[in-house]
N, C-alpha and C. Protein backbone atom coordinates (compact mmCIF):
# COMPACT_ATOMS: atom_id res chain seq x y z
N UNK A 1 -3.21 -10.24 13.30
CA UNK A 1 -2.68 -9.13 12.51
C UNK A 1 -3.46 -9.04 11.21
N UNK A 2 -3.92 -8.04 10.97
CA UNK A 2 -5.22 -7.93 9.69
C UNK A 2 -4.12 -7.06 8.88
N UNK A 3 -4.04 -6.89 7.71
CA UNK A 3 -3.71 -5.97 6.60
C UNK A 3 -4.73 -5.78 5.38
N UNK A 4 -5.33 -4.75 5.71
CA UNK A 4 -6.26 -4.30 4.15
C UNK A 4 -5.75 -3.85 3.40
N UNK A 5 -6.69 -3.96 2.11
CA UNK A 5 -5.84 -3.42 0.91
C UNK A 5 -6.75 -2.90 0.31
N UNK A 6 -7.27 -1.49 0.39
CA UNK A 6 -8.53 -0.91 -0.31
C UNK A 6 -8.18 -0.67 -1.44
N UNK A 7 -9.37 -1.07 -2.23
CA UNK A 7 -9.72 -1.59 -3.24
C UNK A 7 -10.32 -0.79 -4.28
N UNK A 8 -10.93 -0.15 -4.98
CA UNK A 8 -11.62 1.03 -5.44
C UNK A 8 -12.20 0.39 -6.63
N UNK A 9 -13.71 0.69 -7.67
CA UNK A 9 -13.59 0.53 -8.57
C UNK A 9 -12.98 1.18 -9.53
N UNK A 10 -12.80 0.12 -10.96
CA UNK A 10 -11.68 1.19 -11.47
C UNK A 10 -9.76 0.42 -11.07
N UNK A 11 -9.74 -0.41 -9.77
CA UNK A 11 -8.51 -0.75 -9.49
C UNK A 11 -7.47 -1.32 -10.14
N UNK A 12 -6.35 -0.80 -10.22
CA UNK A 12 -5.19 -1.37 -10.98
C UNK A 12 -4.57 -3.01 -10.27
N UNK A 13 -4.89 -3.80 -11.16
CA UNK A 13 -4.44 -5.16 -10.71
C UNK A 13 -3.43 -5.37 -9.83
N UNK A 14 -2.52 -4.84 -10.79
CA UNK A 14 -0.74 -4.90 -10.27
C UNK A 14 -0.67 -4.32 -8.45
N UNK A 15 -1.37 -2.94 -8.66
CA UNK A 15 -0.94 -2.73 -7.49
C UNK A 15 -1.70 -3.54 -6.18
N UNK A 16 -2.99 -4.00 -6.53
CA UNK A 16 -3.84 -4.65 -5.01
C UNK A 16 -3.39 -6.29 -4.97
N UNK A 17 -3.04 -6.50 -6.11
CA UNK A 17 -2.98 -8.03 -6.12
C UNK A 17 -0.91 -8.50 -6.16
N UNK A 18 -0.19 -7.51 -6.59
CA UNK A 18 1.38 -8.35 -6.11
C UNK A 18 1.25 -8.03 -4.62
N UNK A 19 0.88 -7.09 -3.94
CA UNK A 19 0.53 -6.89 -2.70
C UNK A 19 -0.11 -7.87 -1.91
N UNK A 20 -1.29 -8.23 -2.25
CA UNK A 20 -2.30 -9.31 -1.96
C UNK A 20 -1.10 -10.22 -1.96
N UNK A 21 -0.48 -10.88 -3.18
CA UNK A 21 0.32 -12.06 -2.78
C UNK A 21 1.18 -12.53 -2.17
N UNK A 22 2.47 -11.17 -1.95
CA UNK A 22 3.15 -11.01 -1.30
C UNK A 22 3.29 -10.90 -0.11
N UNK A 23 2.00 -10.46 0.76
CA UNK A 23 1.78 -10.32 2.28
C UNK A 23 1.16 -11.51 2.38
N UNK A 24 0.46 -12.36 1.59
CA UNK A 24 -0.14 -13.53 1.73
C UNK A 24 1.23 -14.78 1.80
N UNK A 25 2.33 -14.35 1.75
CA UNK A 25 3.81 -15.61 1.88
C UNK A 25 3.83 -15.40 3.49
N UNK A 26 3.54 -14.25 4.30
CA UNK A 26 3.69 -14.82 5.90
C UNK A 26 2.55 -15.72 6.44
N UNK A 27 3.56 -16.69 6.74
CA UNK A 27 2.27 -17.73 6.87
C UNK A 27 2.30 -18.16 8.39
N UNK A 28 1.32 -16.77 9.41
CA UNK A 28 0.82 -17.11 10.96
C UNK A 28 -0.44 -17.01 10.92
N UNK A 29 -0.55 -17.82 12.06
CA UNK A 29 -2.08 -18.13 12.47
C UNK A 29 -2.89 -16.97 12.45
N UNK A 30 -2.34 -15.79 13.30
CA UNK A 30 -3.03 -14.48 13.47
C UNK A 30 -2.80 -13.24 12.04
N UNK A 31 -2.50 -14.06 10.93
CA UNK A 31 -1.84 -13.00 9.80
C UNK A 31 -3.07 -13.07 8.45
N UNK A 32 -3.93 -11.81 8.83
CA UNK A 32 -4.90 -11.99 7.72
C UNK A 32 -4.69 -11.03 6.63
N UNK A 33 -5.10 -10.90 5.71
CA UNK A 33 -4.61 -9.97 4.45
C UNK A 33 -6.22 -9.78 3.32
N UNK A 34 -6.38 -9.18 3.28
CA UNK A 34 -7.99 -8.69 2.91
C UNK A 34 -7.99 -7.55 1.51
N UNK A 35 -8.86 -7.95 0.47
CA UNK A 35 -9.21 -6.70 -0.26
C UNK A 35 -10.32 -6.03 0.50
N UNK A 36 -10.32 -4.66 0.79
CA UNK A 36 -11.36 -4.18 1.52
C UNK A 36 -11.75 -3.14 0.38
N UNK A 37 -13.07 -2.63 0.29
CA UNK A 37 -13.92 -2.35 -1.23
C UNK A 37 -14.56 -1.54 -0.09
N UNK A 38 -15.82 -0.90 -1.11
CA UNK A 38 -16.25 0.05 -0.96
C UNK A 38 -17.78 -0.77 -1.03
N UNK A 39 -18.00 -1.62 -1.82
CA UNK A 39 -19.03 -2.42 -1.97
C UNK A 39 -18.51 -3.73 -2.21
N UNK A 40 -19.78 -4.58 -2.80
CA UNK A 40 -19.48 -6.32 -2.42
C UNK A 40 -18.50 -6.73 -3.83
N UNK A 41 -18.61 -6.01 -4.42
CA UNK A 41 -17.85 -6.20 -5.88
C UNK A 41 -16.99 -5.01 -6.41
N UNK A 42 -15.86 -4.76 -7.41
CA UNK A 42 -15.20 -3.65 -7.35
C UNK A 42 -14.55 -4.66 -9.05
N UNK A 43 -14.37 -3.51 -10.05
CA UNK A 43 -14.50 -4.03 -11.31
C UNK A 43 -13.06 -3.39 -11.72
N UNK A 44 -11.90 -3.84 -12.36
CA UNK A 44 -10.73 -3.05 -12.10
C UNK A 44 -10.25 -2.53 -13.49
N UNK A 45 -9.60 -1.60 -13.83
CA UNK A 45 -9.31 -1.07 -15.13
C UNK A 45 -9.96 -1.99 -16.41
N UNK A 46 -9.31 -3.39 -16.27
CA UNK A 46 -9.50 -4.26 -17.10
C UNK A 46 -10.31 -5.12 -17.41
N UNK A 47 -11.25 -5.08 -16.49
CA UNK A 47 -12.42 -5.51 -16.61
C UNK A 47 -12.80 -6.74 -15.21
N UNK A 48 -11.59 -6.69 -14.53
CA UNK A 48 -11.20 -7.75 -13.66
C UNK A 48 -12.38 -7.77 -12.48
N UNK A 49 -13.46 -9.00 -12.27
CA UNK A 49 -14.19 -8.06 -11.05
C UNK A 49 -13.41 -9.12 -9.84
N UNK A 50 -13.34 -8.49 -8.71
CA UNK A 50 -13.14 -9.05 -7.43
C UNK A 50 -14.20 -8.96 -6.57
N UNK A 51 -14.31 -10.15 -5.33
CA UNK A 51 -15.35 -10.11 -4.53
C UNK A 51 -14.71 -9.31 -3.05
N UNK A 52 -15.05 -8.55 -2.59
CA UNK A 52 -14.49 -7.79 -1.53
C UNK A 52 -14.86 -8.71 0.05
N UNK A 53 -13.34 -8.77 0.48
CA UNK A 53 -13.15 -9.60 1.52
C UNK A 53 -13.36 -9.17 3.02
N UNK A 54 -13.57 -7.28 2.68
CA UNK A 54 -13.45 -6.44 4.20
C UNK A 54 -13.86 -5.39 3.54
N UNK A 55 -14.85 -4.64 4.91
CA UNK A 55 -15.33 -3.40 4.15
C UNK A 55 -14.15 -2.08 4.42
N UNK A 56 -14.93 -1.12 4.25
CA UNK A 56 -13.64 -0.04 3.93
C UNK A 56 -13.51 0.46 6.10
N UNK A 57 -15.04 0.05 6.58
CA UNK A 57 -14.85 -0.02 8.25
C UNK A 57 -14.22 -0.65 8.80
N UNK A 58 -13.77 -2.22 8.29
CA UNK A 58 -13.45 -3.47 9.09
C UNK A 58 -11.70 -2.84 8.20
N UNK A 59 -11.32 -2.32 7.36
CA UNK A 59 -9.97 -1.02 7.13
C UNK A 59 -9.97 -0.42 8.46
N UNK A 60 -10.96 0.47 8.31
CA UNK A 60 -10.50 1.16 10.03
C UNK A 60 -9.68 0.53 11.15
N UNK A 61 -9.89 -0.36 10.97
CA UNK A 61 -9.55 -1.19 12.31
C UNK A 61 -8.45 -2.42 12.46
N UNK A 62 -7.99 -2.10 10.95
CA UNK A 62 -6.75 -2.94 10.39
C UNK A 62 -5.34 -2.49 11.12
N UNK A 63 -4.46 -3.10 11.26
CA UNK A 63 -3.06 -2.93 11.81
C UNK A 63 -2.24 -2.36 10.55
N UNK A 64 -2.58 -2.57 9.70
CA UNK A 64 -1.80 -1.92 8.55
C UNK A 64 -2.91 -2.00 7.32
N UNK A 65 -2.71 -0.73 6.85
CA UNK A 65 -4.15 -0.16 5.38
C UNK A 65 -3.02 0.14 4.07
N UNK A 66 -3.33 -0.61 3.01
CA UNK A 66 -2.84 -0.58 1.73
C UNK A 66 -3.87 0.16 0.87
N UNK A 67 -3.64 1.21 0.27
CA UNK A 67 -4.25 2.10 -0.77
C UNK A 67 -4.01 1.83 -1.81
N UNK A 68 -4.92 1.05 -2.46
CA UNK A 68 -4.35 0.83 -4.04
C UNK A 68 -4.59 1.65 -4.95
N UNK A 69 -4.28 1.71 -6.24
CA UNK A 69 -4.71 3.17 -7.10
C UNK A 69 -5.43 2.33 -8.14
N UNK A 70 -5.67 3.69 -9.13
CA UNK A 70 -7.16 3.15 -10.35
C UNK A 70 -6.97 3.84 -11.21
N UNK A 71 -8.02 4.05 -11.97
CA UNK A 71 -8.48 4.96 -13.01
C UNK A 71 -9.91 5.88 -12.76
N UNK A 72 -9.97 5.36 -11.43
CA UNK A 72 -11.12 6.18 -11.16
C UNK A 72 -11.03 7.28 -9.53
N UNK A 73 -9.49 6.84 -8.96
CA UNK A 73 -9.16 8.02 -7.96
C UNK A 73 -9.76 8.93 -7.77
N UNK A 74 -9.86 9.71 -8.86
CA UNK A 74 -10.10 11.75 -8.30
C UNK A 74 -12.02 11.18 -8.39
N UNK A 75 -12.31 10.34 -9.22
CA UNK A 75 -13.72 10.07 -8.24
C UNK A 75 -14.01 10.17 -7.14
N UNK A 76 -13.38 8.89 -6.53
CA UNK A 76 -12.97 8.42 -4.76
C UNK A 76 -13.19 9.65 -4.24
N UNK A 77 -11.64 10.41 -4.37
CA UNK A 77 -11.31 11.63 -3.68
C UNK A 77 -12.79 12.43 -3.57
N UNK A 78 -13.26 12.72 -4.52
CA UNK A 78 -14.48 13.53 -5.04
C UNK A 78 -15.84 13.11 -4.18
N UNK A 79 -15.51 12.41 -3.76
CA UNK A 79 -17.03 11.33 -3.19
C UNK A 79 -16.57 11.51 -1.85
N UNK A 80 -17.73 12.52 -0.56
CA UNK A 80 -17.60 12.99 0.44
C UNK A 80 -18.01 11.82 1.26
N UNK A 81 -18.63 11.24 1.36
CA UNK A 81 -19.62 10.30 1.80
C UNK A 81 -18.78 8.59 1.68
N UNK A 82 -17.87 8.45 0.49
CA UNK A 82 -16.84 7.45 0.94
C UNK A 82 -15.94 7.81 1.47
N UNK A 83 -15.36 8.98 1.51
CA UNK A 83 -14.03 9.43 1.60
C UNK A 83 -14.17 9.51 3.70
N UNK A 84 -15.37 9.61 3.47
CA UNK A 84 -15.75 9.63 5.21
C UNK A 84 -15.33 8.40 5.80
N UNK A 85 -15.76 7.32 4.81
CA UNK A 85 -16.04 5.87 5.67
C UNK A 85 -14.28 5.59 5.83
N UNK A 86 -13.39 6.68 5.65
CA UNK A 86 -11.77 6.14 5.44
C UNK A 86 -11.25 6.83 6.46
N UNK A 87 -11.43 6.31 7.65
CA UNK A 87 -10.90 6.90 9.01
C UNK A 87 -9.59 5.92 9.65
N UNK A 88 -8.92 6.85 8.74
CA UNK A 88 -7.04 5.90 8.89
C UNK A 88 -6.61 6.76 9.65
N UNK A 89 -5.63 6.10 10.70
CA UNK A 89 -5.23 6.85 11.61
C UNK A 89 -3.58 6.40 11.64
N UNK A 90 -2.97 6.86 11.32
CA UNK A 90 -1.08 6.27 11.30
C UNK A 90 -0.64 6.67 12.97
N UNK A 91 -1.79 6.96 14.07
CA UNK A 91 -1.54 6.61 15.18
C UNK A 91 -1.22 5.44 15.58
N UNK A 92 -2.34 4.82 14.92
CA UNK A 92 -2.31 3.26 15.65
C UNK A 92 -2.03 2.23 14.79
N UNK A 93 -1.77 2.23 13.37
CA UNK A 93 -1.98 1.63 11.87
C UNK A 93 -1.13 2.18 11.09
N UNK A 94 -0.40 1.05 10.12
CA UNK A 94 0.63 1.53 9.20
C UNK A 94 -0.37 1.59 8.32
N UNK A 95 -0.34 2.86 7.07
CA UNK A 95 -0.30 3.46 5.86
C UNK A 95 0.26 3.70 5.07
N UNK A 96 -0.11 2.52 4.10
CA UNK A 96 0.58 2.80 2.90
C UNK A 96 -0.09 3.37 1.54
N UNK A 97 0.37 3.72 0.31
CA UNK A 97 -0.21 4.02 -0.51
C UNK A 97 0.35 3.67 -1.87
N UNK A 98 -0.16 3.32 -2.97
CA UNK A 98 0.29 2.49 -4.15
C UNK A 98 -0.22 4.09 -5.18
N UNK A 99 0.69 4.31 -6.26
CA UNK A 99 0.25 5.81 -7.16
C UNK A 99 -0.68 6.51 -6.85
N UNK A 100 -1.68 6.47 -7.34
CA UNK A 100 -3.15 7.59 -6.98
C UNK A 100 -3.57 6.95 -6.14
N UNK A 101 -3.29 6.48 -4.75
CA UNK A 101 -3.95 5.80 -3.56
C UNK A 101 -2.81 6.93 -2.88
N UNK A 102 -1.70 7.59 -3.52
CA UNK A 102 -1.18 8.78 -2.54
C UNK A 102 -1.99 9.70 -2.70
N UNK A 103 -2.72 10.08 -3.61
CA UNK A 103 -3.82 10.76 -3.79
C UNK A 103 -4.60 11.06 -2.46
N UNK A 104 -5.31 9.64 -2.02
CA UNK A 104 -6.22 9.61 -1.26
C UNK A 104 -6.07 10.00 0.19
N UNK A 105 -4.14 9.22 0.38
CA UNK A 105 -3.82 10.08 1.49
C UNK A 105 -3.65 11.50 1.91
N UNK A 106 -3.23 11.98 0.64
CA UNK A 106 -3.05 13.47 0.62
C UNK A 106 -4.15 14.43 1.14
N UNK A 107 -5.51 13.51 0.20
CA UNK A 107 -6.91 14.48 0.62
C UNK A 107 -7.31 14.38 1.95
N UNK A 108 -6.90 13.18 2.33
CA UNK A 108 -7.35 12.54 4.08
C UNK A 108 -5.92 13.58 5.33
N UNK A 109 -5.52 14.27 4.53
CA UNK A 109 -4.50 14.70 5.26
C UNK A 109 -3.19 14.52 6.44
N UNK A 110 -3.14 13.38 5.36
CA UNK A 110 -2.49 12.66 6.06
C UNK A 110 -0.39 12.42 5.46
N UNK A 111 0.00 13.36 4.53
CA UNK A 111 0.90 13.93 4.00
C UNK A 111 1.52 15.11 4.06
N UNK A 112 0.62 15.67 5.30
CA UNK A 112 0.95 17.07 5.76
C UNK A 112 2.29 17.37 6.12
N UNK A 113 3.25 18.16 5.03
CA UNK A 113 4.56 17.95 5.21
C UNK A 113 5.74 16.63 5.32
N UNK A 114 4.60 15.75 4.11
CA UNK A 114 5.75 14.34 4.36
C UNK A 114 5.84 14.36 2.71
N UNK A 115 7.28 14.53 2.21
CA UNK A 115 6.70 14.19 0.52
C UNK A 115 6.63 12.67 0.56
N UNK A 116 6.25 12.47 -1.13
CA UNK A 116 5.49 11.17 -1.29
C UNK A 116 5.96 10.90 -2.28
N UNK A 117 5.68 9.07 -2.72
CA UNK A 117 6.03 8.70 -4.45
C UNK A 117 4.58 8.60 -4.80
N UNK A 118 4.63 8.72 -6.27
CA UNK A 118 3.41 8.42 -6.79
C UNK A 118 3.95 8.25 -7.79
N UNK A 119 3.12 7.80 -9.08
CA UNK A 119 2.91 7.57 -10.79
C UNK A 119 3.08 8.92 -11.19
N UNK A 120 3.65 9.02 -12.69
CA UNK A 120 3.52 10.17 -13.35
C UNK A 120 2.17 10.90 -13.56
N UNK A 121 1.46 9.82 -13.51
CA UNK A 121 0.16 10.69 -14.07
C UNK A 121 -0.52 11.13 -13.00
N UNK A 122 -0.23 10.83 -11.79
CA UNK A 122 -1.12 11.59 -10.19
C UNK A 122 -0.18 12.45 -9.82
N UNK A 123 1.17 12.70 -10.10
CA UNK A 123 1.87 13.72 -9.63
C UNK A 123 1.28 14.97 -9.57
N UNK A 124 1.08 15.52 -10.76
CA UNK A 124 0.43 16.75 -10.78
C UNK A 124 -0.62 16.80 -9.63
N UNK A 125 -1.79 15.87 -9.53
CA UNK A 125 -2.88 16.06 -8.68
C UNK A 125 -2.61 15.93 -7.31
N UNK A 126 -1.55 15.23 -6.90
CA UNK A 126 -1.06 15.32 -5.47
C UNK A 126 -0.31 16.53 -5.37
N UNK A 127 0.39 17.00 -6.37
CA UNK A 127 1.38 18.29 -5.80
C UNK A 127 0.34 19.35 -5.92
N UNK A 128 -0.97 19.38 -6.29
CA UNK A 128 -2.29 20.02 -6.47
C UNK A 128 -2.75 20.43 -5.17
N UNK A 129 -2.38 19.08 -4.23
CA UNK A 129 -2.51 18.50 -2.87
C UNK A 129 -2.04 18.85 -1.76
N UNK A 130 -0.95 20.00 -2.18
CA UNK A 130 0.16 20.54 -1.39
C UNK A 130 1.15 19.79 -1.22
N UNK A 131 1.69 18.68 -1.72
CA UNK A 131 2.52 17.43 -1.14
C UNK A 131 3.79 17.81 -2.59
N UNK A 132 4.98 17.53 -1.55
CA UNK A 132 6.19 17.43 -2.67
C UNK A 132 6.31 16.31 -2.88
N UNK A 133 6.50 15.90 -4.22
CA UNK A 133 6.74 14.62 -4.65
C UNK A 133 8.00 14.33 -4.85
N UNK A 134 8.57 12.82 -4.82
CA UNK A 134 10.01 12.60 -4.76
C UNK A 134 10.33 11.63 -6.01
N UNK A 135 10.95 11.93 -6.62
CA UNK A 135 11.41 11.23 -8.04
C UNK A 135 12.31 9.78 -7.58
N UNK A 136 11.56 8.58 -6.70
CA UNK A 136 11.94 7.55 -6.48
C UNK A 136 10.77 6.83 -5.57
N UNK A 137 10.75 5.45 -5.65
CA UNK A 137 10.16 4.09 -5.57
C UNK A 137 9.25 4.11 -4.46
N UNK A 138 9.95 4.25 -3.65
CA UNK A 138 9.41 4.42 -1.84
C UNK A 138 10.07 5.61 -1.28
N UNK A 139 9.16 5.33 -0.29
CA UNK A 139 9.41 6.56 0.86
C UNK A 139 8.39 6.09 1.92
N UNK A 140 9.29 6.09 3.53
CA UNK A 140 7.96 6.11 4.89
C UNK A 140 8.84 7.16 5.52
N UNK A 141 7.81 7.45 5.76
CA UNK A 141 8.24 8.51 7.46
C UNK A 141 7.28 7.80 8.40
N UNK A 142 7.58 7.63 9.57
CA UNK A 142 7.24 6.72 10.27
C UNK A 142 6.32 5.72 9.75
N UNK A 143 4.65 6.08 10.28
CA UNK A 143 4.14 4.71 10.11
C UNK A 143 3.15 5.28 8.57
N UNK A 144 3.65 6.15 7.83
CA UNK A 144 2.88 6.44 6.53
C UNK A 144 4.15 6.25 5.28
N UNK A 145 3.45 5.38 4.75
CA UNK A 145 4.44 4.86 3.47
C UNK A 145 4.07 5.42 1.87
N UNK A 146 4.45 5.95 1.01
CA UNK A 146 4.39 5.93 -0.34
C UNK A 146 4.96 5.08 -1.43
N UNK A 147 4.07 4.83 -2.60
CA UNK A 147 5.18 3.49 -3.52
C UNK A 147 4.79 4.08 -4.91
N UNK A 148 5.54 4.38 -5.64
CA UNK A 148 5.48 4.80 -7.32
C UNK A 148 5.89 4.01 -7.68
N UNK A 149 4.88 3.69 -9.50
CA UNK A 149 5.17 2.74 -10.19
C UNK A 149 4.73 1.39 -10.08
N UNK A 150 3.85 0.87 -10.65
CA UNK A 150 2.63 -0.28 -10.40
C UNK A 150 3.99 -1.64 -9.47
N UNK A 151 4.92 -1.71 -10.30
CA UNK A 151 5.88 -2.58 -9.55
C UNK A 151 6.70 -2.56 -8.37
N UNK A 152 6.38 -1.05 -7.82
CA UNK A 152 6.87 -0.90 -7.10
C UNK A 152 5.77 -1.22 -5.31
N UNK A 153 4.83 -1.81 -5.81
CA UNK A 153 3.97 -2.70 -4.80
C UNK A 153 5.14 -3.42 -4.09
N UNK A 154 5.99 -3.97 -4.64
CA UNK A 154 6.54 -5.23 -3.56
C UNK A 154 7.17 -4.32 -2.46
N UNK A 155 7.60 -3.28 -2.64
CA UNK A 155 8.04 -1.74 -1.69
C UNK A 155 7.22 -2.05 -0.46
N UNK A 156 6.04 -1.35 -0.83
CA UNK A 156 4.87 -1.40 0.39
C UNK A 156 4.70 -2.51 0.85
N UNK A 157 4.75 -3.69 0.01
CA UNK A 157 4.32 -4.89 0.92
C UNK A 157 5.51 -5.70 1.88
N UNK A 158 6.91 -5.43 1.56
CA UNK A 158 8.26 -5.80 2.10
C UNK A 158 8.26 -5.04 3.14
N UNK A 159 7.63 -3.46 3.29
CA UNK A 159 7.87 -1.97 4.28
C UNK A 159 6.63 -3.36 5.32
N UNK A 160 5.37 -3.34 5.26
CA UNK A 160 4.52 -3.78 5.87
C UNK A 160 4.83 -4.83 6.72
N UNK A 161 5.63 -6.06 5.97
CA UNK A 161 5.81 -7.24 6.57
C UNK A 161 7.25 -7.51 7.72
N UNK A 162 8.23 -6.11 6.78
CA UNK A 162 8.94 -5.86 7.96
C UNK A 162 8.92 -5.08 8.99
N UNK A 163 8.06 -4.55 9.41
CA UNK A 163 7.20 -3.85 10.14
C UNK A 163 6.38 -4.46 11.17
N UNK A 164 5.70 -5.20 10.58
CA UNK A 164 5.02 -6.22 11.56
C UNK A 164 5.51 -7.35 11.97
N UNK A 165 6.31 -8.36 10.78
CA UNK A 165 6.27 -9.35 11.25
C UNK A 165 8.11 -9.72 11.43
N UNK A 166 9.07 -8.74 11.17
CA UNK A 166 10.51 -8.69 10.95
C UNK A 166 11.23 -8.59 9.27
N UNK A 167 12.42 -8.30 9.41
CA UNK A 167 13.21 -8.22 8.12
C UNK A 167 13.30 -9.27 7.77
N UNK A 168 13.59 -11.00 8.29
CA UNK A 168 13.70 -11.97 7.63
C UNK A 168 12.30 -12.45 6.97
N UNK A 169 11.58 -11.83 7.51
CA UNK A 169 9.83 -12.43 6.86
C UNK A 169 9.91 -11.69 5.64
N UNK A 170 9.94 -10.70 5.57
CA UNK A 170 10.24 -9.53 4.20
C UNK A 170 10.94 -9.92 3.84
N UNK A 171 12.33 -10.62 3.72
CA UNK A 171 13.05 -11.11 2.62
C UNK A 171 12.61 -12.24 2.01
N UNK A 172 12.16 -13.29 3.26
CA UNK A 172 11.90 -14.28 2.78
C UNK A 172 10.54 -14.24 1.85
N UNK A 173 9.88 -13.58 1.97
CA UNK A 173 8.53 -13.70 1.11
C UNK A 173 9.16 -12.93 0.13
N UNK A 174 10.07 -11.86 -0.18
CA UNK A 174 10.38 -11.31 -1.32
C UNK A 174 11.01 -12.65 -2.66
N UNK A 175 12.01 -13.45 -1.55
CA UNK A 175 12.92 -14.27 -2.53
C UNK A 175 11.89 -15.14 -3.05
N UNK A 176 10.59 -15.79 -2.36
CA UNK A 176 9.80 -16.81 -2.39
C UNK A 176 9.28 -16.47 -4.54
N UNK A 177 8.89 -15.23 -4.27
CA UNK A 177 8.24 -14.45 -5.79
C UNK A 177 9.33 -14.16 -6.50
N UNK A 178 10.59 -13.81 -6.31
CA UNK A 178 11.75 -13.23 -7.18
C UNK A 178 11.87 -13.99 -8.23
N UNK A 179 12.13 -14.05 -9.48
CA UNK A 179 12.25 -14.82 -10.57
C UNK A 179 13.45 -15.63 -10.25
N UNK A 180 13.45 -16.74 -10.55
CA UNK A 180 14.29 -17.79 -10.55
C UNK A 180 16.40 -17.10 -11.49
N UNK A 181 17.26 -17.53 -10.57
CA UNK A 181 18.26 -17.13 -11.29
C UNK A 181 18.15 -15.40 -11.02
N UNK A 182 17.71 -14.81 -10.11
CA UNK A 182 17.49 -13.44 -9.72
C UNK A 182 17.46 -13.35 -8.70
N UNK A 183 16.77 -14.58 -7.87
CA UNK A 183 16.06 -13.94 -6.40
C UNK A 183 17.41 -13.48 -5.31
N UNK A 184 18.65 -13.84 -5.18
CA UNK A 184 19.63 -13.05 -4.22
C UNK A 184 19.43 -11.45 -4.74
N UNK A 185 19.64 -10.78 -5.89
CA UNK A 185 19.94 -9.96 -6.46
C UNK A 185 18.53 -9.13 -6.08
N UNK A 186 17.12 -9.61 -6.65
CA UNK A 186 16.13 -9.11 -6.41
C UNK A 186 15.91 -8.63 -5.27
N UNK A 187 16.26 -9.60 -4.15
CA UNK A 187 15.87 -9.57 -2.70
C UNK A 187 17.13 -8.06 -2.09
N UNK A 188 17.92 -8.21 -2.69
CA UNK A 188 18.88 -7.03 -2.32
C UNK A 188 18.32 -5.77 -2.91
N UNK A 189 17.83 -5.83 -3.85
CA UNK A 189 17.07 -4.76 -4.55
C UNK A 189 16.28 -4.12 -3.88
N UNK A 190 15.28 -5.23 -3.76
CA UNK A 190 14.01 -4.40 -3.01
C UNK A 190 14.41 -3.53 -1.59
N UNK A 191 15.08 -5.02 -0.80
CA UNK A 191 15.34 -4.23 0.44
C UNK A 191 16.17 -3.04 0.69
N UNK A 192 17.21 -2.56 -0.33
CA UNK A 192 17.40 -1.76 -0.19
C UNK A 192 16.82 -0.34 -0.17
N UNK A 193 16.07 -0.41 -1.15
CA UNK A 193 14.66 0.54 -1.29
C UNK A 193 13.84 0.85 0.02
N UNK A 194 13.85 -0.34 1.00
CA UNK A 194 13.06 -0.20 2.25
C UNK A 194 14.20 -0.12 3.36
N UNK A 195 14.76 -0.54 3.64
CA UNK A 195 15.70 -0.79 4.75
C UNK A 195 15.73 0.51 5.15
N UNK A 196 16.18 1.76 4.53
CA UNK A 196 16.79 2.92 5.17
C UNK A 196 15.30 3.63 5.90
N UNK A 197 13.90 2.87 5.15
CA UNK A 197 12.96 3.90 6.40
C UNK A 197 12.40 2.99 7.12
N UNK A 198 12.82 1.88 7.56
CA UNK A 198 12.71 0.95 8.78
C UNK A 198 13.54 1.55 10.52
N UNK A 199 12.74 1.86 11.20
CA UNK A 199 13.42 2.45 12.73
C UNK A 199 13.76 1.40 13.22
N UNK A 200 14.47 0.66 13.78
CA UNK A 200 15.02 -0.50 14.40
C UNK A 200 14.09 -0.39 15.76
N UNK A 201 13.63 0.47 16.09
CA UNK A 201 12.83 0.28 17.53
C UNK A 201 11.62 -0.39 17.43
N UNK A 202 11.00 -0.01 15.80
CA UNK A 202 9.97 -0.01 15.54
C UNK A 202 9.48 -1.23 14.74
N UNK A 203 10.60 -1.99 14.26
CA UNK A 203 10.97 -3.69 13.88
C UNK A 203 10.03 -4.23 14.54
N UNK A 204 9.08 -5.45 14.28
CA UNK A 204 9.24 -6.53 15.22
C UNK A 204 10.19 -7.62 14.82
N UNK A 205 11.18 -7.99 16.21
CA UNK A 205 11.77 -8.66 15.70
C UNK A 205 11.37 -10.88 15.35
């Protein structure tokens, strides 16, 4: 089971890396979890550089694709020639997207009549996008997910892990990170946020 997490330069920490850690608590043999980049290095708001673990092809071919957002998005979007190499298909692959990484789905057309969460500051450019935006945390319709709000990563990565790997793996990796003296409370938190767009058919259990 591969999960990418494209990467962009420009990338917001919060969203590629509580993600990164959080899908990194299921601990199976077949459970890989990858920053996938655009090139061998990717430099993030803050100056942060990361070494890219999967390209944005060896994404293609992931069981589940994490879109992280930046400061340099409507670049991405703008750039015909990467935006190519991003052949996501929510046929066969869960999609998710972290603020202006709904962006990217939007342009890939892949929001066609699904609204979405995003950050305040990409709202405008996704509803630009044709996409209604929803004034809360998460949202999936089937296998395409949205997450607003840099903290609201643990969303997408709880939607992902219960998805693939069951609801007790998603809790349990949620409580594992929850702050001490929080984690029952936290863990009820999050999942509630996800639980209602989980299909029970579509569980593994």
């Amino acid at each position: 089971m591969h999960i990418a997490i494209l990467t962009f330069e420009g990338f917001n920490e919060l969203d590629s890396l509580i993600a990164l850690g959080i899908l990194n608590r299921v601990k199976k043999p077949d459970w890989t979890v990858s920053i996938a980049s655009p090139s061998a290095e990717v430099r993030s708001m803050n100056g942060v550089v990361l070494k890219a673990q999967a390209s944005l092809e060896d994404a293609a071919a992931a069981d589940a694709v994490i879109v992280g957002s930046g400061m340099l998005t409507r670049e991405v979007v703008a750039d015909a020639s990467l935006m190519a190499r991003l052949a996501l298909d929510p046929a066969r692959q869960l999609v998710g997207a972290q603020c202006s990484g709904t962006l990217v789905l939007a342009k890939l057309g892949l929001l066609q009549g699904v609204p979405a969460c995003t950050d305040l500051t990409t709202k405008p450019w996704v509803q630009e996008a044709g996409v209604a935006i929803l004034e809360q945390p998460f949202f999936a319709r089937g296998n395409v997910a949205t997450a607003g709000g840099c903290l609201a990563s643990q969303y997408l990565a709880a939607w992902v892990i219960a998805r693939l790997a069951g609801v007790d793996a998603a809790q349990s990796a949620l409580h594992y990170v929850a702050p001490v003296g929080e984690k029952d409370a936290y863990v009820d938190r999050a999942m509630t946020n996800v639980t209602p767009y989980l299909d029970a058919a579509s569980v593994v259990a």
